[in-house]
Protein backbone atom coordinates (compact mmCIF):
# COMPACT_ATOMS: atom_id res chain seq x y z
CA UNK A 1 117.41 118.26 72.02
CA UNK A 2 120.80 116.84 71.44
CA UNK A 3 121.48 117.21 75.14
CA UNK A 4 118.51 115.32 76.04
CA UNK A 5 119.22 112.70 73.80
CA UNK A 6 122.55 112.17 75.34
CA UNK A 7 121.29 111.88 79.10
CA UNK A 8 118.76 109.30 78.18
CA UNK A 9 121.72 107.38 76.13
CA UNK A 10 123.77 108.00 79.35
CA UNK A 11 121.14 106.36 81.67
CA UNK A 12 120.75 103.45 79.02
CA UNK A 13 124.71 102.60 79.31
CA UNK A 14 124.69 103.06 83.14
CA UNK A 15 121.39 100.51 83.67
CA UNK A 16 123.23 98.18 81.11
CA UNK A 17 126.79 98.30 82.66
CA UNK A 18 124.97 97.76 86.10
CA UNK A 19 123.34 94.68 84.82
CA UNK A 20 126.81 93.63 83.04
CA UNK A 21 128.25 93.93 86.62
CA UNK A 22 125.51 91.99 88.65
CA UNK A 23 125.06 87.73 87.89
CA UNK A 24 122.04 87.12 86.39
CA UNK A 25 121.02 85.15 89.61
CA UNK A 26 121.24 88.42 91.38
CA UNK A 27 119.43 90.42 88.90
CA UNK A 28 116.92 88.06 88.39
CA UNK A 29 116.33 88.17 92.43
CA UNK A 30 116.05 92.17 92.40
CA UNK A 31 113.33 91.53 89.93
CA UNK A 32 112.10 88.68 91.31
CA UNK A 33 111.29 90.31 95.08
CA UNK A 34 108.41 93.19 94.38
CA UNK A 35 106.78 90.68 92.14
CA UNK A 36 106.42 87.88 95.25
CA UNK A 37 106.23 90.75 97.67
CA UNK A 38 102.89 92.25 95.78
CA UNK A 39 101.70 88.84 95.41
CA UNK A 40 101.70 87.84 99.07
CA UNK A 41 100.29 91.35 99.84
CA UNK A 42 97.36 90.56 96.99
CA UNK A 43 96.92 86.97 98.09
CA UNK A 44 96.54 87.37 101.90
CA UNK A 45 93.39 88.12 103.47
CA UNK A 46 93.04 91.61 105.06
CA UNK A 47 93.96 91.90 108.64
CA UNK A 48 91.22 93.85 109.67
CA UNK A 49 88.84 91.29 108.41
CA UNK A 50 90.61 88.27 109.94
CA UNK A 51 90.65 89.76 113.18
CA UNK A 52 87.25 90.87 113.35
CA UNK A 53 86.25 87.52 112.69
CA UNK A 54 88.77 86.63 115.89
CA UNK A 55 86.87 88.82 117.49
CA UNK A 56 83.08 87.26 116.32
CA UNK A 57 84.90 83.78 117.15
CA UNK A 58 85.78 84.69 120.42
CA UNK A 59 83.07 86.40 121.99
CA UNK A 60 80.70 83.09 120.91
CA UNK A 61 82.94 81.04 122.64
CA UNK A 62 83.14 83.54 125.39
CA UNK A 63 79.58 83.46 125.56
CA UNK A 64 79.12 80.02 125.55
CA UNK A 65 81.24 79.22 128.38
CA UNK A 66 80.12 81.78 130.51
CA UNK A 67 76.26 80.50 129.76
CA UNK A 68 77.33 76.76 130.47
CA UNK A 69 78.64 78.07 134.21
CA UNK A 70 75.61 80.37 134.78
CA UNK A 71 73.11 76.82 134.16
CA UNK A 72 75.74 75.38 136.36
CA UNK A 73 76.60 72.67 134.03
CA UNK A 74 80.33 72.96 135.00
CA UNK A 75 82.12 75.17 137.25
CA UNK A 76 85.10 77.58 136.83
CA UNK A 77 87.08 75.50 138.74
CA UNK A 78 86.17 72.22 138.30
CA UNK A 79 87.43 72.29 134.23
CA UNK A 80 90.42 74.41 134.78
CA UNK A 81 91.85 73.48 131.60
CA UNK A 82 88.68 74.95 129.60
CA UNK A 83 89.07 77.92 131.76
CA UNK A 84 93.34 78.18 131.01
CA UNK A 85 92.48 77.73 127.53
CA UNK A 86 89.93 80.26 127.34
CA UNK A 87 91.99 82.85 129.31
CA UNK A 88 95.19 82.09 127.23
CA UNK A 89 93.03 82.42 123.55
CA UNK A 90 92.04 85.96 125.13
CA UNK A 91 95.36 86.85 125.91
CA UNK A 92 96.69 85.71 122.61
CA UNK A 93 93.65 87.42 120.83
CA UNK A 94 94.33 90.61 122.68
CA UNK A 95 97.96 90.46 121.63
CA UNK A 96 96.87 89.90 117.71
CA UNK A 97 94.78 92.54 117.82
CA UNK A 98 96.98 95.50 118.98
CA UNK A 99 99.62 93.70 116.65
CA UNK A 100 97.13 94.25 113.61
CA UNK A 101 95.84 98.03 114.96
CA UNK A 102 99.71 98.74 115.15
CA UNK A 103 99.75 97.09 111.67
CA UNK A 104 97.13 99.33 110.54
CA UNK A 105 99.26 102.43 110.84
CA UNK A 106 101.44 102.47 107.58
CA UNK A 107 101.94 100.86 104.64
CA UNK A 108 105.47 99.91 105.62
CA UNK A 109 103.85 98.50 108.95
CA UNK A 110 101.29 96.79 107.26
CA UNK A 111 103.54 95.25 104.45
CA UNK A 112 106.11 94.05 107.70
CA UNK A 113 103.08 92.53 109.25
CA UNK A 114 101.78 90.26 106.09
CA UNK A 115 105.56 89.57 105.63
CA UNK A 116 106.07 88.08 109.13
CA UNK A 117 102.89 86.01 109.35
CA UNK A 118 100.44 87.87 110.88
CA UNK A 119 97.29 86.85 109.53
CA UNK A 120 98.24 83.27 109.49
CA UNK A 121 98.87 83.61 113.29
CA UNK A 122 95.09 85.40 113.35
CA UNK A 123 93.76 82.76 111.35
CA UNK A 124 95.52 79.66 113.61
CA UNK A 125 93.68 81.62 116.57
CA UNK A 126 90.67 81.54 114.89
CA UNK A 127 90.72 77.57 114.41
CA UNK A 128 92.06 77.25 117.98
CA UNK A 129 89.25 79.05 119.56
CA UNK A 130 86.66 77.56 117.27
CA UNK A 131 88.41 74.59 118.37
CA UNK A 132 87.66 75.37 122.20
CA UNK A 133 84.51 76.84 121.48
CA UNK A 134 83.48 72.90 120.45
CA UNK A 135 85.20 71.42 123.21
CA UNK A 136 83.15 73.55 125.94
CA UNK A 137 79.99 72.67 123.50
CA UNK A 138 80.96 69.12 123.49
CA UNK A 139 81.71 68.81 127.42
CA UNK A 140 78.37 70.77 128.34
CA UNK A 141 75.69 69.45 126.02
């Protein structure tokens, strides 16, 4: 009992020696970094629901344009910029969505992901092709 008295005593003087050692700015950091880190993982919305709602918001606006050609209210190449903008929100949302499938593998992945952005990127998508989806609205109605 003695023994394990001593190794828990041991531990105690080698945790407070290490925190003699450090600054208090760096200790408070190494405390300070899996509190924000579990915050921004709480706080952010879930990939797979921000990109599925890419996906809803892009195949409306996919829709819509393609409708507005078929009643022949505008043509393909007559508004190239709708159609550039449309083709480069479908690259970008294929892009964000093998990025957030890829994401979707591991925690470690996942926690990288939130880290770097990615659902903000999803969401400015999302407002972009909302955005688009109005303009085509706007220029066919």
């Amino acid at each position: 009992m003695s023994a394990d008295m001593s190794a828990v005593s041991n531990e105690a003087s080698l945790v407070s020696s290490i925190a003699n050692l450090l600054p208090t700015t760096v200790s408070r950091v190494l405390f300070a970094v899996p509190f924000v880190l579990t915050l921004v993982l709480y706080l952010t919305p879930s990939l797979s629901k921000t990109t599925q709602n890419l996906h809803n918001i892009m195949a409306s606006t996919e829709h819509v344009f393609f409708s507005s050609v078929e009643a022949g209210l505008f043509s393909e190449t007559s508004d190239s910029a709708l159609y550039a903008d449309l083709a480069r929100l479908q690259l970008t949302s294929s892009e964000l969505r093998e990025q957030s499938l890829r994401a979707s593998l591991s925690t470690w992945s996942y926690t990288r992901a939130t880290c770097t952005g990615l659902a903000f990127r999803i969401r400015g998508s999302v407002d972009s092709a909302t955005t688009l989806k109005t303009r085509i609205e706007v220029v066919c109605y």
